[in-house]
Protein backbone atom coordinates (compact mmCIF):
# COMPACT_ATOMS: atom_id res chain seq x y z
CA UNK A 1 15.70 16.77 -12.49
CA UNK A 2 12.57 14.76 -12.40
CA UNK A 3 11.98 11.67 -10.35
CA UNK A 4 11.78 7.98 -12.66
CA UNK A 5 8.36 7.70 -12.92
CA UNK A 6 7.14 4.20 -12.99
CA UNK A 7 4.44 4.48 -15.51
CA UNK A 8 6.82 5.22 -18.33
CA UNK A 9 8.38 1.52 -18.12
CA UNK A 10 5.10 0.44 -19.44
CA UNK A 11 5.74 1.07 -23.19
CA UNK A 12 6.45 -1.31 -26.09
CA UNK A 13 8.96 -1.28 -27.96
CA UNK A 14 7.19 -1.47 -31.22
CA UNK A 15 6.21 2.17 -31.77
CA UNK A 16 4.84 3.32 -28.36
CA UNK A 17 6.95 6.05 -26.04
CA UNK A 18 6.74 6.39 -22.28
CA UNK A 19 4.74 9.33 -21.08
CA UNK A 20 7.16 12.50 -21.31
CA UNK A 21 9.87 11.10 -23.99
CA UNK A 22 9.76 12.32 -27.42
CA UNK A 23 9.39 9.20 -30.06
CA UNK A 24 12.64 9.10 -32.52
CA UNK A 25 12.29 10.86 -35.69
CA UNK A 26 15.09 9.03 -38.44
CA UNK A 27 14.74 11.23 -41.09
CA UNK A 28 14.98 14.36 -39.55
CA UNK A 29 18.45 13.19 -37.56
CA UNK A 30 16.69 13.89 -33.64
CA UNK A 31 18.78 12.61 -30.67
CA UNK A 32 16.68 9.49 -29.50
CA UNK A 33 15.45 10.08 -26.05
CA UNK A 34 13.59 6.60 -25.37
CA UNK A 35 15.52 5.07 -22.54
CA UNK A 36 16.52 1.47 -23.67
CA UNK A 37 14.24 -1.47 -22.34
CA UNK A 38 17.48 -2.97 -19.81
CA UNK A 39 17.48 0.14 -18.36
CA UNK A 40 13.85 0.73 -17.66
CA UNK A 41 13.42 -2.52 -15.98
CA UNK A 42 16.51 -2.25 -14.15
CA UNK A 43 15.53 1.36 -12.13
CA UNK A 44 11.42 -0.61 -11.96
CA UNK A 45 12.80 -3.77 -10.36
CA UNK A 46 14.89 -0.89 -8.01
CA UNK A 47 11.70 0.86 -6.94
CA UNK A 48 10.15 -2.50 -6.12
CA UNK A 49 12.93 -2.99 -4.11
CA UNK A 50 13.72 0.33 -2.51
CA UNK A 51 9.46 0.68 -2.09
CA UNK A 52 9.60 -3.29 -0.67
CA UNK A 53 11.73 -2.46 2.15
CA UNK A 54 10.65 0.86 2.63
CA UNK A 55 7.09 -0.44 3.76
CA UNK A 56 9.57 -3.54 6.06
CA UNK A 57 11.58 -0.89 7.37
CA UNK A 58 8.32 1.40 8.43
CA UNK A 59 6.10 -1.77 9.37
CA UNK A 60 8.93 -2.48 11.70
CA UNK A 61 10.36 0.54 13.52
CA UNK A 62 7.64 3.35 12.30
CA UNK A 63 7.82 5.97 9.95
CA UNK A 64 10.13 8.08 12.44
CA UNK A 65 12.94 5.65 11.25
CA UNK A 66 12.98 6.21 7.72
CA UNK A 67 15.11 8.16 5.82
CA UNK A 68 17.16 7.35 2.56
CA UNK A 69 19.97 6.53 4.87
CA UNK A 70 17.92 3.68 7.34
CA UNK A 71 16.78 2.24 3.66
CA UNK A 72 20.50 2.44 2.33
CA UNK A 73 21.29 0.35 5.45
CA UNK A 74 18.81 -1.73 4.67
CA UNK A 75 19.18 -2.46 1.23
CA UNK A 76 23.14 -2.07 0.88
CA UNK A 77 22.70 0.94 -1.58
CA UNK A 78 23.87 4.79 -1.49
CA UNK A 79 21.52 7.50 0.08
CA UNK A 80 22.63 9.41 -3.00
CA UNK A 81 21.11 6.92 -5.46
CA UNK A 82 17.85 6.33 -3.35
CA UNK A 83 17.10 10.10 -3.55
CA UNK A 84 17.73 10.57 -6.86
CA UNK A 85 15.44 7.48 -8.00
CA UNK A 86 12.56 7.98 -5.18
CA UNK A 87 12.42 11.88 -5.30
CA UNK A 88 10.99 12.79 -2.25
CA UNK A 89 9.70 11.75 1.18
CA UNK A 90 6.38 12.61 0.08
CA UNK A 91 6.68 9.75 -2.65
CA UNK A 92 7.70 7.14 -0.72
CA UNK A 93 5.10 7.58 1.81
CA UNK A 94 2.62 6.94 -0.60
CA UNK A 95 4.48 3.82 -1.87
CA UNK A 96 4.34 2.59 1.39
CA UNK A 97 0.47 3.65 2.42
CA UNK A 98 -0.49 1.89 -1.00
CA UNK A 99 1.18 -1.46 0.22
CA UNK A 100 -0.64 -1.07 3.45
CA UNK A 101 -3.77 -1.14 2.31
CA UNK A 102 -3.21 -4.05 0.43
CA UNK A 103 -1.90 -5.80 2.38
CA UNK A 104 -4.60 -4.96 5.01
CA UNK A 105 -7.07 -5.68 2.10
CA UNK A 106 -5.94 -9.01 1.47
CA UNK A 107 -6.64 -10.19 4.53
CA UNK A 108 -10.47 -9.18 4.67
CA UNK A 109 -10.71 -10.91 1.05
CA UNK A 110 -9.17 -13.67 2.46
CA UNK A 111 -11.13 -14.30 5.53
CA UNK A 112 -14.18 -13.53 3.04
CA UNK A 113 -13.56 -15.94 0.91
CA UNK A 114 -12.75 -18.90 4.11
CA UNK A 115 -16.43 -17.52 5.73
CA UNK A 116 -18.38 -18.52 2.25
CA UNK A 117 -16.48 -21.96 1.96
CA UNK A 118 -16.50 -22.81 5.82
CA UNK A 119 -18.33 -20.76 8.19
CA UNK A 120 -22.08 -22.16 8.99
CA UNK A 121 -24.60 -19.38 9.31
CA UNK A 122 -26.03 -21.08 11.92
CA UNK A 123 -22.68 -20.81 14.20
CA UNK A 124 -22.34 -18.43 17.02
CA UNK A 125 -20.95 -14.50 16.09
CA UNK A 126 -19.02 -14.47 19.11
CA UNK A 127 -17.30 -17.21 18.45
CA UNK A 128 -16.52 -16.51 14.59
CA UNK A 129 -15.81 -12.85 15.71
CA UNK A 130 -13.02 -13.99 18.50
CA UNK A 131 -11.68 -16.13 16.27
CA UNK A 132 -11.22 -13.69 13.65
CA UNK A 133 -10.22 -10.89 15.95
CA UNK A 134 -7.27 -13.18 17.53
CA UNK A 135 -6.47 -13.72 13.70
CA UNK A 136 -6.62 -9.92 12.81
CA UNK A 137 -4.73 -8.89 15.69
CA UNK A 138 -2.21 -11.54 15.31
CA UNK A 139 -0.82 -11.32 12.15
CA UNK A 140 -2.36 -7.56 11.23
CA UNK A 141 -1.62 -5.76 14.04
CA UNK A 142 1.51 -3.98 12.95
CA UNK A 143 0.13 -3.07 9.67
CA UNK A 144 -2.87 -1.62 11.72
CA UNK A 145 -0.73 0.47 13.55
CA UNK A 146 1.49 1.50 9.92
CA UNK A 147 -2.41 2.50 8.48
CA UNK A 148 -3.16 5.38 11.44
CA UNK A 149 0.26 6.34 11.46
CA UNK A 150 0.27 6.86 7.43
CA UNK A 151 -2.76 8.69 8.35
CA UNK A 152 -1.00 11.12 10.36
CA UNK A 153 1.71 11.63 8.28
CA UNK A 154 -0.81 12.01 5.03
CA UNK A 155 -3.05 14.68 7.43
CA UNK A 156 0.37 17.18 8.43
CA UNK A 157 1.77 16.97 5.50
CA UNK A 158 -1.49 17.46 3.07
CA UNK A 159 -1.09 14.76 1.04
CA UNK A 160 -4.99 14.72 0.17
CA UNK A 161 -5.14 11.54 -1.66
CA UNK A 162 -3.43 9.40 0.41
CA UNK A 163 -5.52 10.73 3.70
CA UNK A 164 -8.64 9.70 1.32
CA UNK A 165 -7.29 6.12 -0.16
CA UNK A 166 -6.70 5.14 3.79
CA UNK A 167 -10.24 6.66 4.49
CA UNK A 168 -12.07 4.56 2.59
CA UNK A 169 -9.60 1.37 3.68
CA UNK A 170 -10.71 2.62 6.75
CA UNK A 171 -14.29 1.79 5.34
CA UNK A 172 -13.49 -1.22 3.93
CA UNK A 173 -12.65 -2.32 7.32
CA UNK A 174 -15.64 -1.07 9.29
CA UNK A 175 -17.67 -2.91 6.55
CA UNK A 176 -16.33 -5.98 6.92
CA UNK A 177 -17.12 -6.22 10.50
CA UNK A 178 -20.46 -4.86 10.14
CA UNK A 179 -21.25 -7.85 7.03
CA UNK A 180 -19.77 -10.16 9.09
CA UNK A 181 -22.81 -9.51 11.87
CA UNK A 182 -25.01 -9.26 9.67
CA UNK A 183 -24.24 -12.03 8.40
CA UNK A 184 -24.57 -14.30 11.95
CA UNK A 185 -28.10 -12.81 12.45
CA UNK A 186 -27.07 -9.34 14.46
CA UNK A 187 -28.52 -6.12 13.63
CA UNK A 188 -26.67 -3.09 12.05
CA UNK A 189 -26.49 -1.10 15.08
CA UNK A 190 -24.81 -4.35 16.72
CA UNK A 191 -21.34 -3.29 14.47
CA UNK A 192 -20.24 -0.17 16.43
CA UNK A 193 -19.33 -2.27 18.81
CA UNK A 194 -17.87 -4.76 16.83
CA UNK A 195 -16.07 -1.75 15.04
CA UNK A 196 -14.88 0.18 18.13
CA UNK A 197 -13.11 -3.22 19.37
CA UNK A 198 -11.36 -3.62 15.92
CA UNK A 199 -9.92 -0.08 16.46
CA UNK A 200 -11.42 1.48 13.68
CA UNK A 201 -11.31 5.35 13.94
CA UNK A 202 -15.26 7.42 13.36
């Protein structure tokens, strides 16, 4: 039995199929096997949900703590019905590592965006770089820890694309810092610092 895979929700309902279902043939009598459109939505908006508290439940305790029955806890639904829908461990790990780098990502576009509108040129790195720190550290810090631990999980269990997605998040990071001094008038060498107090991994 194969897991509900997301991508066949997107399909119209004038003519297109989802990936993997055959498209109805009247004349010759087939069984239709397009899933209506209710039901489609209904397992999608489940998946947001399931994958929604999956990243809470791992952002919160660690990846240690989840299991489809710490997310049946947490969402009030069966074990049964979360491993049928999600598949696998492997799955929802990815889910969740996806969400994390968002959500990490965000926050660098974000603080991009505030350092073009309001941040002189003139004004002093170490002061724009505490203040962002405090800010990083503040309200990132748990996904920060989620990210290396993903990494972990992605490395001993092989999951190849996932190690690479958080690799170059990893990246992303790293060159935020290093634009940032460059930026406020520092040299490139002057961001291995600035990256080794961010926590960033070489």
């Amino acid at each position: 039995m194969q897991p509900f895979n997301p991508d066949a929700a997107r399909f119209s309902l004038g003519g297109g199929s989802p990936p993997g279902h055959r498209r109805c043939d009247h004349r010759s009598g087939a069984v239709r096997t397009c899933k209506n459109r209710a039901f489609v939505l209904r397992e999608e908006a489940l998946l947001q949900t399931w994958g929604t508290a999956a990243y809470d439940l791992a952002e919160e305790s660690g990846l240690a703590a989840l299991s489809a029955r710490s997310l049946a806890r947490k969402t009030g639904m069966s074990p049964s019905a979360i491993n049928y829908h999600i598949g696998n461990r492997e799955r929802l790990i990815a889910q969740i590592a996806f969400k994390a780098i968002a959500v990490s990502s965000r926050w660098r576009q974000s603080q991009a965006a505030l350092q073009e509108e309001g941040a002189p040129r003139w004004a002093e790195l170490d002061h724009v770089f505490t203040s962002l720190l405090q800010d990083r550290l503040s309200t990132g810090r748990m996904v920060m820890a989620l990210l290396q631990e993903l990494e972990n999980e992605a490395v001993a269990s092989g999951q190849t694309a996932i190690e690479e997605a958080l690799r170059e998040e990893m990246f992303a990071e790293t060159a935020f810092w290093r634009d940032l001094a460059i930026r406020h008038g520092e040299s490139v060498d002057a961001c291995s610092a600035t990256s080794s107090v961010t926590g960033q991994r070489h």
